[in-house]
PDB file of N, CA and C in Angstrom:
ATOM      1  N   UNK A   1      70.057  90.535 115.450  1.00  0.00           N
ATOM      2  CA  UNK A   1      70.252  89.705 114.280  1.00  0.00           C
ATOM      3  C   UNK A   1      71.536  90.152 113.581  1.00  0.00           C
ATOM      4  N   UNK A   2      72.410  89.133 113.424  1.00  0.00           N
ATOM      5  CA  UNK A   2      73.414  89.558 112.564  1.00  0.00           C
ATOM      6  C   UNK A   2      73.230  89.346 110.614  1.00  0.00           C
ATOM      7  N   UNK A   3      73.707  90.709 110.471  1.00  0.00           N
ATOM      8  CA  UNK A   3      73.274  90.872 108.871  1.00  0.00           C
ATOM      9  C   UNK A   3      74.616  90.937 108.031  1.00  0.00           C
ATOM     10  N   UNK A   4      75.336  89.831 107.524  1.00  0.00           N
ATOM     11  CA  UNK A   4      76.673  89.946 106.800  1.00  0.00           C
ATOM     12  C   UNK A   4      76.531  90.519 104.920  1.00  0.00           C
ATOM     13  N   UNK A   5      77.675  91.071 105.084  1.00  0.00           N
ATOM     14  CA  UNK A   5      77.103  91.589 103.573  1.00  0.00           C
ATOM     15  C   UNK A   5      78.028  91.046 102.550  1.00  0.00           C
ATOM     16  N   UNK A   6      77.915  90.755 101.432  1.00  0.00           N
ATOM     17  CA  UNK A   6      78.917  90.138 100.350  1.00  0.00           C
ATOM     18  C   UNK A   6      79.318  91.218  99.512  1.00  0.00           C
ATOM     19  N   UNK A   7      80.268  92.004  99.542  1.00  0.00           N
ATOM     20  CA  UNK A   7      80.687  92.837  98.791  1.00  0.00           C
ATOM     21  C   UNK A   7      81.226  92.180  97.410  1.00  0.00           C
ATOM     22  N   UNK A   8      81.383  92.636  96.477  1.00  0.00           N
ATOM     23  CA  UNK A   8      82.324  92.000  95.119  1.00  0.00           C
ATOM     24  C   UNK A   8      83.029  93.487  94.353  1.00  0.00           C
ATOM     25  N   UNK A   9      84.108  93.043  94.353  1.00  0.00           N
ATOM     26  CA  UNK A   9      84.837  94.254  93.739  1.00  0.00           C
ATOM     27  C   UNK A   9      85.630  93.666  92.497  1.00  0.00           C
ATOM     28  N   UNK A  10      85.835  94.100  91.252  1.00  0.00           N
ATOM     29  CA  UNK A  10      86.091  93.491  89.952  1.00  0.00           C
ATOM     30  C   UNK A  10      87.485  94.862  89.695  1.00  0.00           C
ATOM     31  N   UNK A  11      88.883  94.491  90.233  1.00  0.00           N
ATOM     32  CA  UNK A  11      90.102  95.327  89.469  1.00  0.00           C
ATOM     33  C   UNK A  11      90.426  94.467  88.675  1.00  0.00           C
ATOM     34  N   UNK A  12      90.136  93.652  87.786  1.00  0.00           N
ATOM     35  CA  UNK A  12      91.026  93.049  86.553  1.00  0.00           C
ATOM     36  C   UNK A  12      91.489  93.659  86.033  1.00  0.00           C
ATOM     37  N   UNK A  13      92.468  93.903  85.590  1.00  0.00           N
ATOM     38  CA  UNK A  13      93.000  94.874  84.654  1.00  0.00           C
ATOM     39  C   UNK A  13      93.976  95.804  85.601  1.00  0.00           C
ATOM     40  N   UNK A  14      93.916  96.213  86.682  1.00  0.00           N
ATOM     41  CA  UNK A  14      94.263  97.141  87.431  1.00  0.00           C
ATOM     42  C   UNK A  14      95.914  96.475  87.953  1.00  0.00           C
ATOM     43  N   UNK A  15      96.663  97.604  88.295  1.00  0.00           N
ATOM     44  CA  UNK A  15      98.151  97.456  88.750  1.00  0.00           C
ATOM     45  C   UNK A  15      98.247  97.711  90.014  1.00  0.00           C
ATOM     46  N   UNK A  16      99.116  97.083  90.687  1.00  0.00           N
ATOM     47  CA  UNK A  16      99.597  97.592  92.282  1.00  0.00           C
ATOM     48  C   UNK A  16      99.848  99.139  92.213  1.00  0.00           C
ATOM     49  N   UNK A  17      99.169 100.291  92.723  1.00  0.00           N
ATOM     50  CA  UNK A  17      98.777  99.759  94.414  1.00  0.00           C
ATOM     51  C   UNK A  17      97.222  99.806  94.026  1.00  0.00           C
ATOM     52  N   UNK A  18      96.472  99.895  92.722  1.00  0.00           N
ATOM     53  CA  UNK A  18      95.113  99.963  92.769  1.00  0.00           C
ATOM     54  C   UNK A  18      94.104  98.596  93.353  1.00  0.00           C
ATOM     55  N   UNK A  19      94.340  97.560  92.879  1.00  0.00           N
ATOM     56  CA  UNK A  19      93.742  96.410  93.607  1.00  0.00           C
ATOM     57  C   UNK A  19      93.463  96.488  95.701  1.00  0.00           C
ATOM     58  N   UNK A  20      94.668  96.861  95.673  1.00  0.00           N
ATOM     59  CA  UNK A  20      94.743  97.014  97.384  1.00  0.00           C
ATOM     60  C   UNK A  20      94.221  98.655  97.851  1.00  0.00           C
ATOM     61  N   UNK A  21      94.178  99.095  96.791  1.00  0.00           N
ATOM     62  CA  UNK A  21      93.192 100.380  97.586  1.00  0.00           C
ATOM     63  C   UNK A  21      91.787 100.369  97.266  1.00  0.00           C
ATOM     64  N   UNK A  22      91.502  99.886  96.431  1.00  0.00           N
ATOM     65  CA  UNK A  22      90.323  99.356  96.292  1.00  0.00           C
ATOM     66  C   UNK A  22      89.479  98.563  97.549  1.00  0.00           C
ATOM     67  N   UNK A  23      89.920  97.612  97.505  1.00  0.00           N
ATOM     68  CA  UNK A  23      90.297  96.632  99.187  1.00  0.00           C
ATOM     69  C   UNK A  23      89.820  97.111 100.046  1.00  0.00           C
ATOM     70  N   UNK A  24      91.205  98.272 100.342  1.00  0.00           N
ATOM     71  CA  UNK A  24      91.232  99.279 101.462  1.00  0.00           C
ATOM     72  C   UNK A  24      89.568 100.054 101.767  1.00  0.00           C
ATOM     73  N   UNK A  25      89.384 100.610 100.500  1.00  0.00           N
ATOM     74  CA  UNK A  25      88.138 101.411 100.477  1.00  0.00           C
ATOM     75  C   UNK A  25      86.673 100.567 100.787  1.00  0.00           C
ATOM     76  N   UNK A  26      86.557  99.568 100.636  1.00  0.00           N
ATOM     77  CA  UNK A  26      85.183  98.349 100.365  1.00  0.00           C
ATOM     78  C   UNK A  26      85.445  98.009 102.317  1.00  0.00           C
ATOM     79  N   UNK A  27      87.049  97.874 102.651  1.00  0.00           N
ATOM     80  CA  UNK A  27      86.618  97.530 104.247  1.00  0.00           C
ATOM     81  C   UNK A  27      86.181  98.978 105.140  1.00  0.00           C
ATOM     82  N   UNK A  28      86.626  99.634 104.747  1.00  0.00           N
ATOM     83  CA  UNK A  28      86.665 100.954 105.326  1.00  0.00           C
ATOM     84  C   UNK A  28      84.884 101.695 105.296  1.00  0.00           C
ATOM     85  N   UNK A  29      84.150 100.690 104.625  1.00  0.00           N
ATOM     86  CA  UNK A  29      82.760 101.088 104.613  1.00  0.00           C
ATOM     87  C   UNK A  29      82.015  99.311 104.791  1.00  0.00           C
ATOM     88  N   UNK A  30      82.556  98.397 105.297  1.00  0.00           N
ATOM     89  CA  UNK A  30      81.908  97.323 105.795  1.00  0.00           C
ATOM     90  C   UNK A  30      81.883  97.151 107.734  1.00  0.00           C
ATOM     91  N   UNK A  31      81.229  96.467 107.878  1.00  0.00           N
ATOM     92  CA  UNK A  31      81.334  95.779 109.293  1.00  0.00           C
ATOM     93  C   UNK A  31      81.802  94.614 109.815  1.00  0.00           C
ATOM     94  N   UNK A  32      82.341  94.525 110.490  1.00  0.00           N
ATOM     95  CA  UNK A  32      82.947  93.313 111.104  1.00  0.00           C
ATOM     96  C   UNK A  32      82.111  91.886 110.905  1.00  0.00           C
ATOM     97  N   UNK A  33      82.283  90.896 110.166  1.00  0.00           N
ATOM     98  CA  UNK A  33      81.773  89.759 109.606  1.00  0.00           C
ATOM     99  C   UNK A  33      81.255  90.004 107.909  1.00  0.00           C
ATOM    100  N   UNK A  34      81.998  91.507 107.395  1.00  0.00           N
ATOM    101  CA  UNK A  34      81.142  91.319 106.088  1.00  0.00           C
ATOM    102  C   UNK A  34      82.552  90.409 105.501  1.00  0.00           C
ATOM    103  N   UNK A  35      82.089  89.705 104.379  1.00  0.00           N
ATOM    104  CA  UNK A  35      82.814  89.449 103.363  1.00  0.00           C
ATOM    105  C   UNK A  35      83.030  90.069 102.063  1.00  0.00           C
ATOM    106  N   UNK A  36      84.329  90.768 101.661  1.00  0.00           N
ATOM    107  CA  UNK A  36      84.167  91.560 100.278  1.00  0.00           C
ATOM    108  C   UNK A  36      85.207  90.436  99.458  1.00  0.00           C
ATOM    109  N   UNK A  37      84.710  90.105  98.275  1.00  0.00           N
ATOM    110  CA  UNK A  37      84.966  89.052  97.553  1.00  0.00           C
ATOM    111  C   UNK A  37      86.008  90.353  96.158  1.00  0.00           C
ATOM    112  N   UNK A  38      87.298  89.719  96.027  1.00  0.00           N
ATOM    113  CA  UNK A  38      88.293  90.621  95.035  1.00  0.00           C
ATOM    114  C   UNK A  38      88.450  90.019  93.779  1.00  0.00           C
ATOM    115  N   UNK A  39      87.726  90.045  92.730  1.00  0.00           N
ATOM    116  CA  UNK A  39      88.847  89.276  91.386  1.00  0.00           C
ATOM    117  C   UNK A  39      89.728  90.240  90.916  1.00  0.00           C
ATOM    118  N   UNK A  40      90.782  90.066  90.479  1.00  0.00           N
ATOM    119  CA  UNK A  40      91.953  90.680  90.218  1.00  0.00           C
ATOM    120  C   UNK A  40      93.311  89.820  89.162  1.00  0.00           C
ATOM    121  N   UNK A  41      94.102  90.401  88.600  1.00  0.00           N
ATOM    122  CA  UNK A  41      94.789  89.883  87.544  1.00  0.00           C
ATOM    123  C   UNK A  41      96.186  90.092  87.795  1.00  0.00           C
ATOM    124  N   UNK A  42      96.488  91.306  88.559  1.00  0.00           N
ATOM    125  CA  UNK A  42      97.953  91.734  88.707  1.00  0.00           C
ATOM    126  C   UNK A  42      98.487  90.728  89.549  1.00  0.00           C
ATOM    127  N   UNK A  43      99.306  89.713  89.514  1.00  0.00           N
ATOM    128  CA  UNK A  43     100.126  88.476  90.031  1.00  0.00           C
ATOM    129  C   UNK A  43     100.524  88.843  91.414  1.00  0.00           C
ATOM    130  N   UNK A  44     100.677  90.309  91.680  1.00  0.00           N
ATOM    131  CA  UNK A  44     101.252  90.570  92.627  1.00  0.00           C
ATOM    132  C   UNK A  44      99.952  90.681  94.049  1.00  0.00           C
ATOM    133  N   UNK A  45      99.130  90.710  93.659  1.00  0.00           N
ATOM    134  CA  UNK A  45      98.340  91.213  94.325  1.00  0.00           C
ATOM    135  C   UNK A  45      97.925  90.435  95.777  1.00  0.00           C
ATOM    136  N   UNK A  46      98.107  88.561  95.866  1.00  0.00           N
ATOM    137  CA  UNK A  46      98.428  88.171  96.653  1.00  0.00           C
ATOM    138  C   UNK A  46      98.862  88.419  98.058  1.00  0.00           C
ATOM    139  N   UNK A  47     100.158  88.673  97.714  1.00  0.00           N
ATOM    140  CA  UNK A  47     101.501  89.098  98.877  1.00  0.00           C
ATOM    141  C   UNK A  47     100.796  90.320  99.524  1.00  0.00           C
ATOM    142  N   UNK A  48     100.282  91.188  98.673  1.00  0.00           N
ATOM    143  CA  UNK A  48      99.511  92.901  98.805  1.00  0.00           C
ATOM    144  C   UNK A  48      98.424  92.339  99.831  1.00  0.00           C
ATOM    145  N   UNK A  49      97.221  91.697  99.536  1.00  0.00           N
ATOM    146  CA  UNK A  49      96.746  91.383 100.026  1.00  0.00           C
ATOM    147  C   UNK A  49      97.105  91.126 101.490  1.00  0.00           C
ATOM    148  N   UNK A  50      97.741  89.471 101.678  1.00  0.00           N
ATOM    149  CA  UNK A  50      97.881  88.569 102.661  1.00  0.00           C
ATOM    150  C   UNK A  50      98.894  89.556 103.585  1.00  0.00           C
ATOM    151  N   UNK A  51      99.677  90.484 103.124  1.00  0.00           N
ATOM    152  CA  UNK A  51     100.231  91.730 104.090  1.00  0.00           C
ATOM    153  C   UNK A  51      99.770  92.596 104.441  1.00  0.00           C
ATOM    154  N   UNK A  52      98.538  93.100 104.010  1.00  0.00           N
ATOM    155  CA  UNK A  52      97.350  94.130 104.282  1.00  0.00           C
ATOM    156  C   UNK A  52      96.515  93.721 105.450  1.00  0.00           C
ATOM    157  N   UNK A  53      96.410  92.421 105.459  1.00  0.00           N
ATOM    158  CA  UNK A  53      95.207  91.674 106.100  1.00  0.00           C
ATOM    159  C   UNK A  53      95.726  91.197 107.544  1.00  0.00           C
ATOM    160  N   UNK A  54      97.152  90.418 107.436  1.00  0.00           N
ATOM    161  CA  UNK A  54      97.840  90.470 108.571  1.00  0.00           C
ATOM    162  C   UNK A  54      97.999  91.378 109.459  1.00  0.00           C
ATOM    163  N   UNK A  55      98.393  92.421 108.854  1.00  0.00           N
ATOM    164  CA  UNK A  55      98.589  93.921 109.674  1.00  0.00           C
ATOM    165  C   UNK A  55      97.616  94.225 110.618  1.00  0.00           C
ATOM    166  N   UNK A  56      95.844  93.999 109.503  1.00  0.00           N
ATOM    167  CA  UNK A  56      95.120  94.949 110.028  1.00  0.00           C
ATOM    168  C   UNK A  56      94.153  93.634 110.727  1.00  0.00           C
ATOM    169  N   UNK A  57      94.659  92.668 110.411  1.00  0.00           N
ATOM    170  CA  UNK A  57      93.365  91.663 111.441  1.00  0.00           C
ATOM    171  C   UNK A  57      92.468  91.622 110.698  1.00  0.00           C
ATOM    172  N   UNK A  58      92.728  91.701 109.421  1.00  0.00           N
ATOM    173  CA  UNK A  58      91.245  90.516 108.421  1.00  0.00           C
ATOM    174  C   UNK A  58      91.865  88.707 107.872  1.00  0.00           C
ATOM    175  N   UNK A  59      90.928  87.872 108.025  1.00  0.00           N
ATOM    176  CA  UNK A  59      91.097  87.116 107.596  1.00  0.00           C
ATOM    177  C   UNK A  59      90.812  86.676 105.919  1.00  0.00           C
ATOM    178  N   UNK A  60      91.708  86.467 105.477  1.00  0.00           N
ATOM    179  CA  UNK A  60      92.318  86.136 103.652  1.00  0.00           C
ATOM    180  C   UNK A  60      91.870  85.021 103.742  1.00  0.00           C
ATOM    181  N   UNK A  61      91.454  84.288 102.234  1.00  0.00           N
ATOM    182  CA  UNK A  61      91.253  83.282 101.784  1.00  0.00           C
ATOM    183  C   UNK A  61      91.062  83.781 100.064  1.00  0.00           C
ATOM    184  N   UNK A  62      91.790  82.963  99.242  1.00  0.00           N
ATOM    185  CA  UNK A  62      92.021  82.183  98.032  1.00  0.00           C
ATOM    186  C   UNK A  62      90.971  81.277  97.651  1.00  0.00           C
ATOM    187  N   UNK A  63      89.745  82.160  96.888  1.00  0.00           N
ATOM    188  CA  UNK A  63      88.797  81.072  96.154  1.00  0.00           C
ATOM    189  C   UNK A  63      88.511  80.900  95.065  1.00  0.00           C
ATOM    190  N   UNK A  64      90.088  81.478  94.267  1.00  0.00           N
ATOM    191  CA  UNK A  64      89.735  80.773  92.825  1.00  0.00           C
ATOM    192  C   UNK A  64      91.292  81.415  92.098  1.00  0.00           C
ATOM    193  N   UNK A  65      91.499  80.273  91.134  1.00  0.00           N
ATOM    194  CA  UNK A  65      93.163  81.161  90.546  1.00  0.00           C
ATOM    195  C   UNK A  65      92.676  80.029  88.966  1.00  0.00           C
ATOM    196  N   UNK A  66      93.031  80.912  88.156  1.00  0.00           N
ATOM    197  CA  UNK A  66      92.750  80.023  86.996  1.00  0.00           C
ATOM    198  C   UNK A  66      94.092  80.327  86.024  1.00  0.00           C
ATOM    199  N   UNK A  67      95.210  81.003  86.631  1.00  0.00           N
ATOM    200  CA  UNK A  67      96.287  81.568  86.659  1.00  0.00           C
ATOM    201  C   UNK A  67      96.031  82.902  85.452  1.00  0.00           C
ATOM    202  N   UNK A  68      95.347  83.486  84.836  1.00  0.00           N
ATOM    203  CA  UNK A  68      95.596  84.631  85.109  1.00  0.00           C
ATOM    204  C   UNK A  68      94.269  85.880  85.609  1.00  0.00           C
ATOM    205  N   UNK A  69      93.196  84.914  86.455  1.00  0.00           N
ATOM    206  CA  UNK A  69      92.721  85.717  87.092  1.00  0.00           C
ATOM    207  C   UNK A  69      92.525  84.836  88.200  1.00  0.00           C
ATOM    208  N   UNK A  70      92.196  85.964  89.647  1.00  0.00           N
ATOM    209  CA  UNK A  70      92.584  85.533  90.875  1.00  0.00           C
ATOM    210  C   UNK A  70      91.345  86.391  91.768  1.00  0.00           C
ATOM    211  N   UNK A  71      90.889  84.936  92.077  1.00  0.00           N
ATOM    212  CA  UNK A  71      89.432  85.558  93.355  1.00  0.00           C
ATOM    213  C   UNK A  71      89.931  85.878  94.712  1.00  0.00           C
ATOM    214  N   UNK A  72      89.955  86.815  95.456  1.00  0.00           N
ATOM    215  CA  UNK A  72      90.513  86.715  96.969  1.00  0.00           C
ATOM    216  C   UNK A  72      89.291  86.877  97.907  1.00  0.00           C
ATOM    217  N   UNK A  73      88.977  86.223  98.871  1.00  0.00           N
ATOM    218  CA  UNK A  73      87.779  86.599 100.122  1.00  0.00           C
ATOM    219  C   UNK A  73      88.151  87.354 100.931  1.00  0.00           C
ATOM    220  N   UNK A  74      87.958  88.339 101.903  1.00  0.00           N
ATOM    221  CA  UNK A  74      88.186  88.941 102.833  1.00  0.00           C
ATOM    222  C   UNK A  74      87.265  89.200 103.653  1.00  0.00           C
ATOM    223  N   UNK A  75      87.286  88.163 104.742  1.00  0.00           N
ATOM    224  CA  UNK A  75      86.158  88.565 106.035  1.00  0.00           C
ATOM    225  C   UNK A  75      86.760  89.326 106.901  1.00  0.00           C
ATOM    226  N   UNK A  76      86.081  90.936 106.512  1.00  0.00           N
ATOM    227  CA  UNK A  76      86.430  91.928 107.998  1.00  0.00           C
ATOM    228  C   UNK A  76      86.362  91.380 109.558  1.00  0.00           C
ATOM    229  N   UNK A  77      87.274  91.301 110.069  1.00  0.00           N
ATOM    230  CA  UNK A  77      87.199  91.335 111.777  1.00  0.00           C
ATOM    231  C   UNK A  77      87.156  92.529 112.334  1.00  0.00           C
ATOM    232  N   UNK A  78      88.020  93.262 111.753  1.00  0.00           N
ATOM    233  CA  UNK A  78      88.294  94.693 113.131  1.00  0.00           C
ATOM    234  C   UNK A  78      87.885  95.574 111.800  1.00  0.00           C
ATOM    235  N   UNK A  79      87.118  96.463 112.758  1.00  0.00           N
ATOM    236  CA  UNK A  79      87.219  98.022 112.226  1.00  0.00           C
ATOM    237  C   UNK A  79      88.367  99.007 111.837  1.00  0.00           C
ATOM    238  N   UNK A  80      89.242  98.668 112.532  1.00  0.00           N
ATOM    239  CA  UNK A  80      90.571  99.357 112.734  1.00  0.00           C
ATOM    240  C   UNK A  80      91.162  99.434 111.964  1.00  0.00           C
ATOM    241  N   UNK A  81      91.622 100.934 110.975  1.00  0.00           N
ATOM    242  CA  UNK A  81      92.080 100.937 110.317  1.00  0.00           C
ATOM    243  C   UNK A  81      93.596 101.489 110.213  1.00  0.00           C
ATOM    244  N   UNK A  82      93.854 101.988 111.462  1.00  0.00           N
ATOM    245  CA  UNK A  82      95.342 102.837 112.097  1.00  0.00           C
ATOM    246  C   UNK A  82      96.284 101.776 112.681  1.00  0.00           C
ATOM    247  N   UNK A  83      96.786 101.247 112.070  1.00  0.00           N
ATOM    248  CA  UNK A  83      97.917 100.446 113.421  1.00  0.00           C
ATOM    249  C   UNK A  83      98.328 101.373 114.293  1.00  0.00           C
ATOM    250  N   UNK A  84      98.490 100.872 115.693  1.00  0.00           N
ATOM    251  CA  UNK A  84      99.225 101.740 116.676  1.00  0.00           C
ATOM    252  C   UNK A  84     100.789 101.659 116.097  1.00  0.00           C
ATOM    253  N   UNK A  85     100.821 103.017 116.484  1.00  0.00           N
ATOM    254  CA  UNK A  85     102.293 103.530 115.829  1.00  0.00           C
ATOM    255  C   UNK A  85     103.884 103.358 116.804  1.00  0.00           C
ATOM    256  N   UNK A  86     103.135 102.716 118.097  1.00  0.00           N
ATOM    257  CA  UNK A  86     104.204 102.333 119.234  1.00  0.00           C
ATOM    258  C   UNK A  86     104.018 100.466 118.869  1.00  0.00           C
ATOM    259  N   UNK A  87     103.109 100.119 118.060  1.00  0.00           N
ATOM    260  CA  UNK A  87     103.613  98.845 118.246  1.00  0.00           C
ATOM    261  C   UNK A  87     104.848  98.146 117.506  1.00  0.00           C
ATOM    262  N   UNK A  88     105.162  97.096 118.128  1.00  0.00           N
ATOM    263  CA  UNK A  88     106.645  96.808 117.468  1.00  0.00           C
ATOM    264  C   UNK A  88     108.170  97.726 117.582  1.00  0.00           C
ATOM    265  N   UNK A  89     107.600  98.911 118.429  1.00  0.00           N
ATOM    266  CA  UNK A  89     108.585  99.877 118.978  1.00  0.00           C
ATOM    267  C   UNK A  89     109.238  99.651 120.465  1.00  0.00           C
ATOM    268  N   UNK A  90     110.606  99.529 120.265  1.00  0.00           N
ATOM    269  CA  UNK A  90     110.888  99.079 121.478  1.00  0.00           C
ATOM    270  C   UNK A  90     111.897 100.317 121.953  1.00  0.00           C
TER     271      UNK A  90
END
């Protein structure tokens, strides 16, 4: 049986790099299909995000902006938290 979990993490208030280590920490103790749900305020946090997620193979989604607070979804795919350090090395 697959069991997905809904995490919610609340940095309002918080500045780069805290929103994204926050993040960091909530995937780093989920499983592959959880969803951890982010509200957050720092404008920047977006780009932080959607470059965090690319890297590491989670899929981002945007479910709420009321412009000055901002919901982000993040469904874990990979466990993996090391990029290989030869990739992109030529």
């Amino acid at each position: 049986m697959n069991h997905q979990a809904h995490i919610h993490i609340d940095a309002s208030g918080l500045l780069c790099p805290m929103p994204l280590l926050r993040l960091k920490q909530a995937v780093a103790g989920a499983k592959p299909g959880d969803v951890i749900s982010i509200t957050v305020t720092d404008e920047h946090a977006e780009l932080d995000f959607a470059t965090w997620c690319e890297r590491f193979g989670h899929a981002l989604t945007k479910t709420e902006d009321d412009g000055a607070v901002m919901v982000f979804c993040v469904t874990v795919v990979t466990r993996s938290e090391t990029p290989d350090p030869n990739k992109g090395v030529r």
